[in-house]
N, C-alpha and C. Protein backbone atom coordinates (compact mmCIF):
# COMPACT_ATOMS: atom_id res chain seq x y z
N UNK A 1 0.85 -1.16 0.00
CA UNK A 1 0.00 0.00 0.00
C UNK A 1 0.90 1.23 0.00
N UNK A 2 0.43 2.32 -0.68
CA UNK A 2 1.25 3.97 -0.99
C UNK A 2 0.31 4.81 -0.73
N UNK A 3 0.89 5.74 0.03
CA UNK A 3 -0.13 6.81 0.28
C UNK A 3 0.96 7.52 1.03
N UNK A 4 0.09 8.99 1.86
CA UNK A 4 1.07 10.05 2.49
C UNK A 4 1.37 8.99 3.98
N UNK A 5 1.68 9.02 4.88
CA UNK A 5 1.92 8.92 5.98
C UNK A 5 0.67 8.44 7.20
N UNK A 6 -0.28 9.46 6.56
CA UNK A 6 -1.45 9.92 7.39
C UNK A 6 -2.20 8.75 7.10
N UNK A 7 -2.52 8.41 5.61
CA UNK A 7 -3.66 7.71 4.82
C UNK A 7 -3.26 6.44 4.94
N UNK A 8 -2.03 5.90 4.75
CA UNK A 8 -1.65 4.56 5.25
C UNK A 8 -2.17 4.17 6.99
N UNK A 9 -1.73 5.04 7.82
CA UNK A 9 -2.02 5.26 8.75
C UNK A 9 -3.41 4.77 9.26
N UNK A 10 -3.71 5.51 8.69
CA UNK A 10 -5.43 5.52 8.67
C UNK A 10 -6.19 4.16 8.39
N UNK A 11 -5.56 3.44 7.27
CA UNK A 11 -6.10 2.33 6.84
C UNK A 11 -5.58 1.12 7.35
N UNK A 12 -4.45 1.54 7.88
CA UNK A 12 -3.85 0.29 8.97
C UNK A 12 -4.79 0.24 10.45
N UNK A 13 -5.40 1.42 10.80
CA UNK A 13 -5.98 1.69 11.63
C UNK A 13 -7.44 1.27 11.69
N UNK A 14 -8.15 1.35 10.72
CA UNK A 14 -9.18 1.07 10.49
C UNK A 14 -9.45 -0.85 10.09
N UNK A 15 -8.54 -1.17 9.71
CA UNK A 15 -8.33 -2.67 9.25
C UNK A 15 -8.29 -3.35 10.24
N UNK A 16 -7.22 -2.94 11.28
CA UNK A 16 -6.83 -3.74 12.62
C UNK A 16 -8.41 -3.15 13.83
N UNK A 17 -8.84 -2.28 13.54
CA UNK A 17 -10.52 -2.09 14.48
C UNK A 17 -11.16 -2.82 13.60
N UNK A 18 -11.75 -3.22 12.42
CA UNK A 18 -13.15 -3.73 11.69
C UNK A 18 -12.45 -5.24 11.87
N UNK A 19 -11.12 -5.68 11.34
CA UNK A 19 -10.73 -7.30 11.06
C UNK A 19 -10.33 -8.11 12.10
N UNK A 20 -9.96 -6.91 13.43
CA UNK A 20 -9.29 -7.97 14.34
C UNK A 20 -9.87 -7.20 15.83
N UNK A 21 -10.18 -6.54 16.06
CA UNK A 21 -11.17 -5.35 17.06
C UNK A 21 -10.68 -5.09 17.95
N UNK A 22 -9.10 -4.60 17.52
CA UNK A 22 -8.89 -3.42 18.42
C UNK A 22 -9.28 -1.97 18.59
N UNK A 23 -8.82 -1.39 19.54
CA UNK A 23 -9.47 -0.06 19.73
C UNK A 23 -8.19 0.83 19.26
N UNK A 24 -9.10 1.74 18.85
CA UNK A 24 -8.35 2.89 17.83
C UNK A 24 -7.86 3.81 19.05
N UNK A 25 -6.56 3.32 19.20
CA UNK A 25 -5.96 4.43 20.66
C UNK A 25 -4.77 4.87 20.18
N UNK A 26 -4.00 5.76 20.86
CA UNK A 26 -2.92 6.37 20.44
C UNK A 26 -1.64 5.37 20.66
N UNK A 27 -2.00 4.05 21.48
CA UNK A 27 -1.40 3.36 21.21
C UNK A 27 -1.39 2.47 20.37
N UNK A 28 -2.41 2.31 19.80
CA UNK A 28 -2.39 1.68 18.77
C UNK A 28 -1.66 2.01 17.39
N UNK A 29 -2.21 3.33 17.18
CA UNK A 29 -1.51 4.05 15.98
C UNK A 29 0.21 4.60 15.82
N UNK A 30 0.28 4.48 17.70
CA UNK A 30 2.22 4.29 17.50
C UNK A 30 2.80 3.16 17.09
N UNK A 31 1.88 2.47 17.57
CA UNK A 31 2.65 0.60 16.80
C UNK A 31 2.20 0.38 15.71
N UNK A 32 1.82 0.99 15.07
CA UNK A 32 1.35 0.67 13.80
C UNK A 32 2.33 1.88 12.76
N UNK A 33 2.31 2.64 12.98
CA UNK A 33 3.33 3.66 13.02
C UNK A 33 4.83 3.40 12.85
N UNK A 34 5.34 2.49 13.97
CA UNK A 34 6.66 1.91 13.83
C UNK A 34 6.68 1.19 12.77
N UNK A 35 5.43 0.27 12.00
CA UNK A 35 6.03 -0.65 11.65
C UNK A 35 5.85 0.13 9.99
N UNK A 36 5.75 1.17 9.52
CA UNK A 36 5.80 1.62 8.37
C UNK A 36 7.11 1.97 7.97
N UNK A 37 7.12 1.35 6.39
CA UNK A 37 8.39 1.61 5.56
C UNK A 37 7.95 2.65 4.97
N UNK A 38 9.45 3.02 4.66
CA UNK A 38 9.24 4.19 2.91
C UNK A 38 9.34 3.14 1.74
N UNK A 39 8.92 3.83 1.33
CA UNK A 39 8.51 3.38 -0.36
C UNK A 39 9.42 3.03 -0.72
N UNK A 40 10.22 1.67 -1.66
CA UNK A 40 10.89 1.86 -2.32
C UNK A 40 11.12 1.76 -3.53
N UNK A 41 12.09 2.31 -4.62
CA UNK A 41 11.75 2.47 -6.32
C UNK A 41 11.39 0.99 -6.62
């Protein structure tokens, strides 16, 4: 998946609450956070 930062973010966030039901906390979105790469060519 490619997107800004935010939008990946977002959809990692939303995937892991609807597919596996965690709660959308600020801890959640730091570990999810860590585990993002940059893009590569």
């Amino acid at each position: 998946m490619s997107g800004t930062e935010d939008e990946v973010l977002d959809a990692a966030v939303q995937h892991a609450v609807s597919a596996h039901g965690h709660s959308n906390s600020p801890e959640l979105r730091d570990q999810l956070r860590s585990m993002l790469k940059e893009e590569s060519d």
